[in-house]
C-alpha atoms as a PDB file:
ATOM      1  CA  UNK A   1     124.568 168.079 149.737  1.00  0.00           C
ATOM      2  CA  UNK A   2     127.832 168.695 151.379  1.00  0.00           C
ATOM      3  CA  UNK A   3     128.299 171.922 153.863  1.00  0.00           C
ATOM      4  CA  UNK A   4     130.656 173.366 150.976  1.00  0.00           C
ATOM      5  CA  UNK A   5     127.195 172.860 147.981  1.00  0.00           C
ATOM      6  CA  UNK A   6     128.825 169.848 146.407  1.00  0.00           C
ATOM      7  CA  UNK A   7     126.426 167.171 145.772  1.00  0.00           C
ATOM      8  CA  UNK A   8     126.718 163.926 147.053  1.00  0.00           C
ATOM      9  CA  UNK A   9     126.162 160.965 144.516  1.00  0.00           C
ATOM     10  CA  UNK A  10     123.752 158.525 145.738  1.00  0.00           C
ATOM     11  CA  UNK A  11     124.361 155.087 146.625  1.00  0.00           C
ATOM     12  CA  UNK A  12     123.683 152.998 143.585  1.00  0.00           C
ATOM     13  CA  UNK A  13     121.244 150.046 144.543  1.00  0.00           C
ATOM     14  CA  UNK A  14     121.828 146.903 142.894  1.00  0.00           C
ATOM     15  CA  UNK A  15     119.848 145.922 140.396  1.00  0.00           C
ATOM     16  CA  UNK A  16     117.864 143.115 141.235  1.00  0.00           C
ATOM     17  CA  UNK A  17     118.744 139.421 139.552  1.00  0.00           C
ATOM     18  CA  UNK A  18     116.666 138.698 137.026  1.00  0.00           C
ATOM     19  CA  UNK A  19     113.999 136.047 137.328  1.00  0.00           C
ATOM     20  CA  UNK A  20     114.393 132.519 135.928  1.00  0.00           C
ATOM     21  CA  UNK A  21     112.138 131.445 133.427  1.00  0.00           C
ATOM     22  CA  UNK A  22     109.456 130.296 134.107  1.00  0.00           C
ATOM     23  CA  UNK A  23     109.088 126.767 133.945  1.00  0.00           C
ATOM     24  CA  UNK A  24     105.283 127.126 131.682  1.00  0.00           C
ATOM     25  CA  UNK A  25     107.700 128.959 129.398  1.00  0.00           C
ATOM     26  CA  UNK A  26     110.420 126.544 129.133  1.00  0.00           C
ATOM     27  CA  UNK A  27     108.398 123.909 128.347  1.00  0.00           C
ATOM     28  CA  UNK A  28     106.468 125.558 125.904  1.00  0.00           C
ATOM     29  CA  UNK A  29     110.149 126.324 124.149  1.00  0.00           C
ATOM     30  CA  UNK A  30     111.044 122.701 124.096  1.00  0.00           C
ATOM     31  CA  UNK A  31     107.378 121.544 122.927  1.00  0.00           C
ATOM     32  CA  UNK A  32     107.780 124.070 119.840  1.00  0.00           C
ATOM     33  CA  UNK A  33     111.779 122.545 119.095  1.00  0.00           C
ATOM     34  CA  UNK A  34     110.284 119.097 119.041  1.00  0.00           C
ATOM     35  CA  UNK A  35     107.323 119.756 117.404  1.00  0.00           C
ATOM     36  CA  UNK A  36     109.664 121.397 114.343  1.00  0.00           C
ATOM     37  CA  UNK A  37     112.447 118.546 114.386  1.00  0.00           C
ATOM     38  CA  UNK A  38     109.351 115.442 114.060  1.00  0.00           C
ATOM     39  CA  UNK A  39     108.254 118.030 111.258  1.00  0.00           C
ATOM     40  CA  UNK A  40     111.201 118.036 109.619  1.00  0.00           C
ATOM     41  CA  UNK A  41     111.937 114.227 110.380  1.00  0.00           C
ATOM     42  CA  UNK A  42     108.283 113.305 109.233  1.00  0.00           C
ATOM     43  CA  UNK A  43     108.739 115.104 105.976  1.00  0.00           C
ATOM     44  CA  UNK A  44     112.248 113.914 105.169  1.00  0.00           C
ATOM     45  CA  UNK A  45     111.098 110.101 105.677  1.00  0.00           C
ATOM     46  CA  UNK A  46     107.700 110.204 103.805  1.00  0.00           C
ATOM     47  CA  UNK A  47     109.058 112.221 100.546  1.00  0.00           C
ATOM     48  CA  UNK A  48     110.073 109.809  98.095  1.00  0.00           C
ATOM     49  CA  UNK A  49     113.865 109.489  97.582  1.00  0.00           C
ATOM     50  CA  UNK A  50     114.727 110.312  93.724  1.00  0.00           C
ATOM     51  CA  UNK A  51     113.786 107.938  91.551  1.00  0.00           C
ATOM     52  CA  UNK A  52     115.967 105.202  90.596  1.00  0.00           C
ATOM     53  CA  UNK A  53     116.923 103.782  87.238  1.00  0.00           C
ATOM     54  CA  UNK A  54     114.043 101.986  85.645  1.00  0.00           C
ATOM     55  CA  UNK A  55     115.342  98.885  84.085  1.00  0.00           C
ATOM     56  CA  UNK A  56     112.014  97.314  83.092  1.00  0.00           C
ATOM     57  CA  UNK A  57     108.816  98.267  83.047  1.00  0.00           C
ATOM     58  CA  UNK A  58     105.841  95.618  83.238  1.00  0.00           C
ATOM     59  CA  UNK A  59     101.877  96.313  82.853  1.00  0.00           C
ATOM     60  CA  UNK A  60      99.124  94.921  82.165  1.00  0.00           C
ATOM     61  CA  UNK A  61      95.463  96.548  80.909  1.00  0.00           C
ATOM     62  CA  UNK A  62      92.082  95.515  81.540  1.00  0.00           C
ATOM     63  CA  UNK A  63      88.388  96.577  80.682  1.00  0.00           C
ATOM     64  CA  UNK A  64      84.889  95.446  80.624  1.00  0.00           C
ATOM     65  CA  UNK A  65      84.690  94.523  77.191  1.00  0.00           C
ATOM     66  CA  UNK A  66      84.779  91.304  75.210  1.00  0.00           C
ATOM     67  CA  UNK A  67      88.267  89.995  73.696  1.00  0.00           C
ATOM     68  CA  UNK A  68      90.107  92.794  75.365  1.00  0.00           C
ATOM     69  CA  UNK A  69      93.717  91.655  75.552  1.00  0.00           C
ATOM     70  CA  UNK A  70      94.519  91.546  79.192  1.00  0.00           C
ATOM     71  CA  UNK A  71      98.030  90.470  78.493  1.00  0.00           C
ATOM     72  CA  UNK A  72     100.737  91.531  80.891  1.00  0.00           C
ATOM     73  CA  UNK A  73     103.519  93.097  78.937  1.00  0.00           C
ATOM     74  CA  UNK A  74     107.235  93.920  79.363  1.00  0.00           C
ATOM     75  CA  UNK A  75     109.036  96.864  78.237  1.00  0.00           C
ATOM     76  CA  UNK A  76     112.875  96.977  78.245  1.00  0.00           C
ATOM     77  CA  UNK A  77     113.634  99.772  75.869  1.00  0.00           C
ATOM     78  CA  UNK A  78     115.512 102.619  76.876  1.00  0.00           C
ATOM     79  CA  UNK A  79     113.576 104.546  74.718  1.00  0.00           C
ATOM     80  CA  UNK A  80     110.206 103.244  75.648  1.00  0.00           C
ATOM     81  CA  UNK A  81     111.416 103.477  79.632  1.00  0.00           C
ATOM     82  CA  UNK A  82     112.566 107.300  78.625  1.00  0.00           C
ATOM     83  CA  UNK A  83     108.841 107.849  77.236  1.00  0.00           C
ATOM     84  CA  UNK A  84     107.498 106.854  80.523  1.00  0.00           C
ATOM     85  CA  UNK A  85     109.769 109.073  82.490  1.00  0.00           C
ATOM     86  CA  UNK A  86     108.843 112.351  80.095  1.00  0.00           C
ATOM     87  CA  UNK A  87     105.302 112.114  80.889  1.00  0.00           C
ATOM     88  CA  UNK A  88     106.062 111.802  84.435  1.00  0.00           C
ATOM     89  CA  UNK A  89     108.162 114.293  84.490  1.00  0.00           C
ATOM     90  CA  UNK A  90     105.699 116.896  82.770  1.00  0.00           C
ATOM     91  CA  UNK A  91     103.156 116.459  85.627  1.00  0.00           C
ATOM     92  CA  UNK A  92     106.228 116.350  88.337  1.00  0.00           C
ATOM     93  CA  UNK A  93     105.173 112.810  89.361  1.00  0.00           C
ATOM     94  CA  UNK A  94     107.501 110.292  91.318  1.00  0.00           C
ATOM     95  CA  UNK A  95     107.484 106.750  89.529  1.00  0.00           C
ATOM     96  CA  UNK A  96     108.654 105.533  92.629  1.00  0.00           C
ATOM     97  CA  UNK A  97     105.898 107.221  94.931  1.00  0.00           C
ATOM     98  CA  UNK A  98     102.275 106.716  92.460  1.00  0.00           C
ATOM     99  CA  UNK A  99      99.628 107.382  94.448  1.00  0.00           C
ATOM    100  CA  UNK A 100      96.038 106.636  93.901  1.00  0.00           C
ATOM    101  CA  UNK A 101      95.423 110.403  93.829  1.00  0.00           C
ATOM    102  CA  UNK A 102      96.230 110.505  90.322  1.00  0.00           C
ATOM    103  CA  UNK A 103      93.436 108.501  89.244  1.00  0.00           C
ATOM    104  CA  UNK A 104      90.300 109.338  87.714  1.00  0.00           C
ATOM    105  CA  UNK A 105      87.093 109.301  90.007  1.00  0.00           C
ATOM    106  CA  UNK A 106      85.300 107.164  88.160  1.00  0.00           C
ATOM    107  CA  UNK A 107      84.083 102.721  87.856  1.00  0.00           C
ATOM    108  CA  UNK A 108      84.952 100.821  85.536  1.00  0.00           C
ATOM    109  CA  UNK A 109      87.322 102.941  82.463  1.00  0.00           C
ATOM    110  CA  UNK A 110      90.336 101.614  81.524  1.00  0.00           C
ATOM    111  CA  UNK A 111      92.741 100.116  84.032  1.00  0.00           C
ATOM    112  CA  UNK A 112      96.188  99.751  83.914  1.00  0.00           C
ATOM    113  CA  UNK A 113      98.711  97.319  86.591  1.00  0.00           C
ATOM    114  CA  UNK A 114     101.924  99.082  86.143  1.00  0.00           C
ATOM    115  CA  UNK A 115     105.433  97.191  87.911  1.00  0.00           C
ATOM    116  CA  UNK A 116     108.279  99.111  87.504  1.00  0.00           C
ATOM    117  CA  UNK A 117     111.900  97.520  88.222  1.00  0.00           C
ATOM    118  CA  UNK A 118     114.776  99.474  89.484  1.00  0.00           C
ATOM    119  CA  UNK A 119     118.190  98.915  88.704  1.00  0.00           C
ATOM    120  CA  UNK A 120     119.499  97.755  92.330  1.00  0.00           C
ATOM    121  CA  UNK A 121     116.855  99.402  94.213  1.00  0.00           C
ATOM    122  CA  UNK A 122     113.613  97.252  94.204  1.00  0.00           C
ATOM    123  CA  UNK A 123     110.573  97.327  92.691  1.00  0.00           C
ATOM    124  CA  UNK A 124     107.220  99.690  92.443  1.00  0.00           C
ATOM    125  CA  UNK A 125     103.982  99.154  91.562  1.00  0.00           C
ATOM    126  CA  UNK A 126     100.742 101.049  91.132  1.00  0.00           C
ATOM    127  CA  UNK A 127      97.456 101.406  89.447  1.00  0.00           C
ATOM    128  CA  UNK A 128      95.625 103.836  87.091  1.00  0.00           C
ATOM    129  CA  UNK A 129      92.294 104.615  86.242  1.00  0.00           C
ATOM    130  CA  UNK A 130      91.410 106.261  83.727  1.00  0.00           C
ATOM    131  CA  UNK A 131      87.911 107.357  82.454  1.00  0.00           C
ATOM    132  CA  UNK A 132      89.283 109.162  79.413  1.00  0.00           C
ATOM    133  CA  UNK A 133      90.467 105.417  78.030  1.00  0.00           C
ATOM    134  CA  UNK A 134      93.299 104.737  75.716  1.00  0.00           C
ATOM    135  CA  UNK A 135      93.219 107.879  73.954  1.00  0.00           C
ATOM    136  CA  UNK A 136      93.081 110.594  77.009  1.00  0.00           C
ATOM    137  CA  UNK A 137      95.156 113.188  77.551  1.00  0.00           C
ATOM    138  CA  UNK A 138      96.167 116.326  79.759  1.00  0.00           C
ATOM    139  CA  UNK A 139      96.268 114.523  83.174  1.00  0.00           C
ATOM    140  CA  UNK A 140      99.542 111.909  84.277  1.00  0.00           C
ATOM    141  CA  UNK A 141      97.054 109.068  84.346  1.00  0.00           C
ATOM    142  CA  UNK A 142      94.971 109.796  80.924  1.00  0.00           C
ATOM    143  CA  UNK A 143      98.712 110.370  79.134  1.00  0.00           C
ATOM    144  CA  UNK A 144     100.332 107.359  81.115  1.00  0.00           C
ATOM    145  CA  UNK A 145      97.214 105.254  79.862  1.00  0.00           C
ATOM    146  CA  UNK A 146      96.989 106.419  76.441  1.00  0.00           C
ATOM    147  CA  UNK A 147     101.235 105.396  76.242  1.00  0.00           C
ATOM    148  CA  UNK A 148     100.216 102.300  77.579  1.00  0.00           C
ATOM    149  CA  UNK A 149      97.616 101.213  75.535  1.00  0.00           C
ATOM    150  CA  UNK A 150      99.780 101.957  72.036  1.00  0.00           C
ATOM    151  CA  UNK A 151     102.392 100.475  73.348  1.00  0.00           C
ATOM    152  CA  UNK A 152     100.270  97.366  73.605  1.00  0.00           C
ATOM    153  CA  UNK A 153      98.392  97.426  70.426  1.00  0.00           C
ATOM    154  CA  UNK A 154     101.598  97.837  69.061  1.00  0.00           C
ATOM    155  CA  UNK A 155     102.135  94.381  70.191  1.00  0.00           C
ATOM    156  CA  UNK A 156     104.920  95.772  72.756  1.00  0.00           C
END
């Protein structure tokens, strides 16, 4: 206070600068940015692109039993290729990313070789088992099989 009662404002301290990160902290920043960009790189390089244009379709069937027709046949129909690509499609499955997950855990069954051809884009092939044979259904492999299997008693 002043000799007249007025108060005197106090000198205003500066504030002190804050600290630097620490260094544990910084580094655990950039460990959690890479860690999400290989995630996001990882999963962008090992989902299947969308599937190209099938322009043939080749398979073969085989089973333990005697005279089975082991024939490898090939399907150029737009119709039949369409047939393939609905029952795909109803159990969200990539024709150009089949994996052995699909298939039924069981020996012997029926199996069917499957190459697929795509218009300007390669080829891919896979392999189903199923247990339920040719006239299975309610799974992609038991419906895949069962189209198979008409198509070749039907003499493709």
């Amino acid at each position: 206070m002043t000799s007249d009662g007025a108060t005197v404002p106090r000198p205003r301290t500066a504030r002190p600068a804050p600290k630097p990160p620490s260094r544990i902290l910084l580094l655990a920043i950039a460990a959690i940015i890479v860690s999400i960009v290989v995630g996001l790189i990882v999963h962008g390089v090992t989902r299947p692109g969308p599937v190209p244009p099938i322009t043939s379709i080749s398979f073969s069937q085989f089973e333990a039993v005697p005279g089975f027709d082991d024939s490898t046949f090939v399907e150029r129909s737009p119709e039949r290729i369409a047939e393939l690509e609905k029952v795909a499609a109803k159990y969200d499955v990539p024709l150009n990313d089949v994996g052995t997950t699909h298939n039924d855990p069981c020996s012997g069954g029926l199996g069917t070789d499957v190459t697929l051809t795509f218009r300007g884009a390669g080829r891919s092939s896979f392999h189903l088992n199923s247990c339920t044979g040719p006239n299975g259904s309610g799974t992609f492999v038991a419906d895949a099989t069962a189209l198979f299997s008409q198509w070749r008693t039907s003499g493709s």
